[in-house]
N, C-alpha and C. Protein backbone atom coordinates (compact mmCIF):
# COMPACT_ATOMS: atom_id res chain seq x y z
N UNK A 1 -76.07 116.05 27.44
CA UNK A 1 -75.43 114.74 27.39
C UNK A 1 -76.04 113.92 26.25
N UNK A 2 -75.40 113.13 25.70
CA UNK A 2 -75.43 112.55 24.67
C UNK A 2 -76.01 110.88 24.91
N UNK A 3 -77.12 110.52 23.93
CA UNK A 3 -77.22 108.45 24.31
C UNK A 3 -76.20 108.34 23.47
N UNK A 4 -76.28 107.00 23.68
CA UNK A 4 -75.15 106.28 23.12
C UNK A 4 -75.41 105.43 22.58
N UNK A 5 -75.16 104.99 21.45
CA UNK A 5 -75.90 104.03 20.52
C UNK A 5 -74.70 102.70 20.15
N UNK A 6 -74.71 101.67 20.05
CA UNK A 6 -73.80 100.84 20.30
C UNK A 6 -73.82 100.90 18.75
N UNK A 7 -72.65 100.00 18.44
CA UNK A 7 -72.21 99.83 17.07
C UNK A 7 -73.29 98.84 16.11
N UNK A 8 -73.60 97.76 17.23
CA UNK A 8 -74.46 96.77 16.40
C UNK A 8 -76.06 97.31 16.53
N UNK A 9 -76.40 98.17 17.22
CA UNK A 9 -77.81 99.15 17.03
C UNK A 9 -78.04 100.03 15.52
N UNK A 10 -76.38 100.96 15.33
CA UNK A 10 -76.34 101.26 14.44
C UNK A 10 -76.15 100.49 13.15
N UNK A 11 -75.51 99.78 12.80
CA UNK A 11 -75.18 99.13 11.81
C UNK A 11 -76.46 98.51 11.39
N UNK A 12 -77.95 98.38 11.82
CA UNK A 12 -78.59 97.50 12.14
C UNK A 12 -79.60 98.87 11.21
N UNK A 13 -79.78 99.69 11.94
CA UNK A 13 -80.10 100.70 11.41
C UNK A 13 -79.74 101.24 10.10
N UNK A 14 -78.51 101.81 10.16
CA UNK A 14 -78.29 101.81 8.30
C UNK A 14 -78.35 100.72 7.53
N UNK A 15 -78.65 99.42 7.62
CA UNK A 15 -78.83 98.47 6.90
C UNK A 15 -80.78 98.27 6.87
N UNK A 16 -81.25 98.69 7.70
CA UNK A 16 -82.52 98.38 7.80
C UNK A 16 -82.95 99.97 5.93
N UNK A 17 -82.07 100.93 6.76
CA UNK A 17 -82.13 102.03 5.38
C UNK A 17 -81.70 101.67 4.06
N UNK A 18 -80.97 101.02 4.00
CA UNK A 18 -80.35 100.36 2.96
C UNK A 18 -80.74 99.26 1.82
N UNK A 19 -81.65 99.09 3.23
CA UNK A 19 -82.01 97.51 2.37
C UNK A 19 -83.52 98.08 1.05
N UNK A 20 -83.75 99.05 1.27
CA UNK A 20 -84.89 99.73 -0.02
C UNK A 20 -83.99 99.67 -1.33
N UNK A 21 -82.64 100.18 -1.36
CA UNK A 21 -81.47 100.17 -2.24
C UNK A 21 -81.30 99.33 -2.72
N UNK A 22 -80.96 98.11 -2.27
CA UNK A 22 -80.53 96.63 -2.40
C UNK A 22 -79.30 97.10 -2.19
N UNK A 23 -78.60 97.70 -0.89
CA UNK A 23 -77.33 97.65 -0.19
C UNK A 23 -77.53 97.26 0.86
N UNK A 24 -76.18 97.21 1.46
CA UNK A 24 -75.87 96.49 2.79
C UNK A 24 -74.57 96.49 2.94
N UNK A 25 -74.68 97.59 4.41
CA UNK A 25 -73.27 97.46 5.41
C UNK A 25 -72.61 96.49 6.06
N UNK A 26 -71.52 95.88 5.35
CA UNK A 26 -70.86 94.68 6.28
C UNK A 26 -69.96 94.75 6.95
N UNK A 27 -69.40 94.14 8.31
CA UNK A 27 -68.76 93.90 8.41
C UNK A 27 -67.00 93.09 8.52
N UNK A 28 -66.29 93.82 8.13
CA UNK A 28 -65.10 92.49 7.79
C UNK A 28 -64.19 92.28 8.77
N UNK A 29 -64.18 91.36 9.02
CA UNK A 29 -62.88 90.22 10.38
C UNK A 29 -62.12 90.79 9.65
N UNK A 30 -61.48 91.21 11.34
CA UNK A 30 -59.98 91.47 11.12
C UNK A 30 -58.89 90.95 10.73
N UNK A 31 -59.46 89.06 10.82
CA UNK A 31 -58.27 87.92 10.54
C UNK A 31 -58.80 87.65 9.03
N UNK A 32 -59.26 88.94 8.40
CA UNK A 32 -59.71 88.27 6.89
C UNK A 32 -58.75 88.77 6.11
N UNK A 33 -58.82 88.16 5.04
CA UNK A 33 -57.84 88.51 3.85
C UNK A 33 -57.72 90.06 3.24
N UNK A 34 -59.43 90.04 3.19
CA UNK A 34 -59.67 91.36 2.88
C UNK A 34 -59.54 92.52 3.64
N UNK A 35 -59.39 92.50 4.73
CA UNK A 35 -58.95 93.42 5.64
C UNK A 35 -58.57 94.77 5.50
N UNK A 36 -57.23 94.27 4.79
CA UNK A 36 -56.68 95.52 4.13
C UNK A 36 -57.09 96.75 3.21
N UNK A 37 -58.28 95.88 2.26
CA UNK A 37 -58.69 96.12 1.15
C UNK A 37 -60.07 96.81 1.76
N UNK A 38 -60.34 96.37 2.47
CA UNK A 38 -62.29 96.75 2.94
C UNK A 38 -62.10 97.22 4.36
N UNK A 39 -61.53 97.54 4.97
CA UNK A 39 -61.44 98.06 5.85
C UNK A 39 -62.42 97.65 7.21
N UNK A 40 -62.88 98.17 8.12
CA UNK A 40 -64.07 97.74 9.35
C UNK A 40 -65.05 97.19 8.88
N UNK A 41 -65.91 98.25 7.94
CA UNK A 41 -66.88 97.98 7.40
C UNK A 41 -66.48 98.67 6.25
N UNK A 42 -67.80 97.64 5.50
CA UNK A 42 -67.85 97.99 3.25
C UNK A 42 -68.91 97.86 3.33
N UNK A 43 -69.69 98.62 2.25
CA UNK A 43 -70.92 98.80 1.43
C UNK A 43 -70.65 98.05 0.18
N UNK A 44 -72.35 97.02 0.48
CA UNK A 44 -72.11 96.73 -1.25
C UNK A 44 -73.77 96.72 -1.69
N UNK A 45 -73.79 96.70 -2.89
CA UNK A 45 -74.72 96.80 -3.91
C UNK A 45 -75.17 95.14 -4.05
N UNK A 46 -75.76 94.40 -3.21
CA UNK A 46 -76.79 93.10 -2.90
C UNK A 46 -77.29 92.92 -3.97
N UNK A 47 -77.81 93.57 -5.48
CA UNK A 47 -78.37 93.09 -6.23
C UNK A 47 -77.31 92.90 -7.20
N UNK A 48 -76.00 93.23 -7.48
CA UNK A 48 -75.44 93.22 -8.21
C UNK A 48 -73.95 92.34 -7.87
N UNK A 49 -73.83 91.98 -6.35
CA UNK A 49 -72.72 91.50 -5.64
C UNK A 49 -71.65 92.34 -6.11
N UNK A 50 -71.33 93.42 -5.90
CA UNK A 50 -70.76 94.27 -6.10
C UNK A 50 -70.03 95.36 -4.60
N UNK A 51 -68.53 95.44 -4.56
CA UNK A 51 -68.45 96.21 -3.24
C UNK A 51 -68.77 97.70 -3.89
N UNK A 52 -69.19 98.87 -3.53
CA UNK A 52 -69.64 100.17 -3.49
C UNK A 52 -68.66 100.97 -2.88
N UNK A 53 -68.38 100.98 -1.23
CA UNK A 53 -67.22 101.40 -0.67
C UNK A 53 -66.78 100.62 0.31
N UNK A 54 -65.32 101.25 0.53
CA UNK A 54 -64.36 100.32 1.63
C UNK A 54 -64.03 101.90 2.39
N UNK A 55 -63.80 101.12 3.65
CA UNK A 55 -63.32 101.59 4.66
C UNK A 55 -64.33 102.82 4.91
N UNK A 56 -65.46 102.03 5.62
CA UNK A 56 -66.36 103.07 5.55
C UNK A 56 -66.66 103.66 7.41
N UNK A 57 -66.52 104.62 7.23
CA UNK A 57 -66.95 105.22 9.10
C UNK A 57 -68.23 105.37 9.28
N UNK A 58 -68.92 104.44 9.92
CA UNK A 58 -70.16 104.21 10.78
C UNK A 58 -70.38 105.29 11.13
N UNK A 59 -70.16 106.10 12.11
CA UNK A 59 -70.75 107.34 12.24
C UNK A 59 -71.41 108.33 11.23
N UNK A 60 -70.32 108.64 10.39
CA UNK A 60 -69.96 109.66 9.56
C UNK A 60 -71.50 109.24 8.90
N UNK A 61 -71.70 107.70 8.25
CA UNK A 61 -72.66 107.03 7.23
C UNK A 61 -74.14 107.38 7.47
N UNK A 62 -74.52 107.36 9.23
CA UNK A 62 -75.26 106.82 9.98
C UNK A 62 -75.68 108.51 9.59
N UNK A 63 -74.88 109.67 10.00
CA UNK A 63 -75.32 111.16 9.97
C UNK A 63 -75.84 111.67 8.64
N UNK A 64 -74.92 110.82 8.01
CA UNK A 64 -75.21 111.33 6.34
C UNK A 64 -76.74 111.19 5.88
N UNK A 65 -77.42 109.65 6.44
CA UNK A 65 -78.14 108.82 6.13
C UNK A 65 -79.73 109.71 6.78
N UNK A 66 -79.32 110.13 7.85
CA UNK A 66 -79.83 111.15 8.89
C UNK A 66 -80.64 109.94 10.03
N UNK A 67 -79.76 109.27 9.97
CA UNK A 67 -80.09 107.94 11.09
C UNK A 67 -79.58 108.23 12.23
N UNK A 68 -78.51 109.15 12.21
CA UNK A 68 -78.09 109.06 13.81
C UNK A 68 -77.78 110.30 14.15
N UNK A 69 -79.45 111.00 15.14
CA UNK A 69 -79.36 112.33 15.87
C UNK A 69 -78.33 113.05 16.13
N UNK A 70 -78.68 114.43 15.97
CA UNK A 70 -77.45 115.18 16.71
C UNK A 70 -77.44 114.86 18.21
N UNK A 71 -78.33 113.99 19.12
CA UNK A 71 -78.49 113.80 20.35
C UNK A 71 -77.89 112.66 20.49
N UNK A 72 -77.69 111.84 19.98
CA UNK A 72 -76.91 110.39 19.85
C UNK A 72 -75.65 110.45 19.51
N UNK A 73 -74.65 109.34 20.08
CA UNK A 73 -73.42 109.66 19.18
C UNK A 73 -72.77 107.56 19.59
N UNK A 74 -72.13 107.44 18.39
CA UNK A 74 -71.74 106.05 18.69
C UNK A 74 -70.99 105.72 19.62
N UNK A 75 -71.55 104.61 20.66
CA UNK A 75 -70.26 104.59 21.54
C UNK A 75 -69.25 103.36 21.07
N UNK A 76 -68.30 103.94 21.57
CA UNK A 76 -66.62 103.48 21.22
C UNK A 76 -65.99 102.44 22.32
């Protein structure tokens, strides 16, 4: 069986990784303009105010990053 790691644990986490980079995972409101354009969450480049990527999957980021165990999985 799997923990379960909430969304704002993770996000908290790849940003804590991130922040050596000068990036940072944000989140974007759904009632935002950008919505469309940036999807859930975007990566951007903090030293340069720059977006990096849109429409980015938390999970997928978190595994890549090797932040989130094969024993963990995000809960939904």
């Amino acid at each position: 069986m799997k923990v379960k790691v909430t969304e704002r644990a993770l996000l908290a986490r790849i940003n804590r990784a991130l922040r050596k980079d000068n990036q940072q995972l944000c989140r974007c409101r759904e009632d935002s303009q950008g919505y469309a354009e940036l999807g859930d969450f975007y990566a951007m480049d903090t030293a340069q105010d720059v977006v990096m990527a849109r429409h980015v999957d938390l999970a997928m980021w978190a595994r890549d990053l090797g932040i989130l165990p094969d024993w963990e999985e995000l809960q939904r």
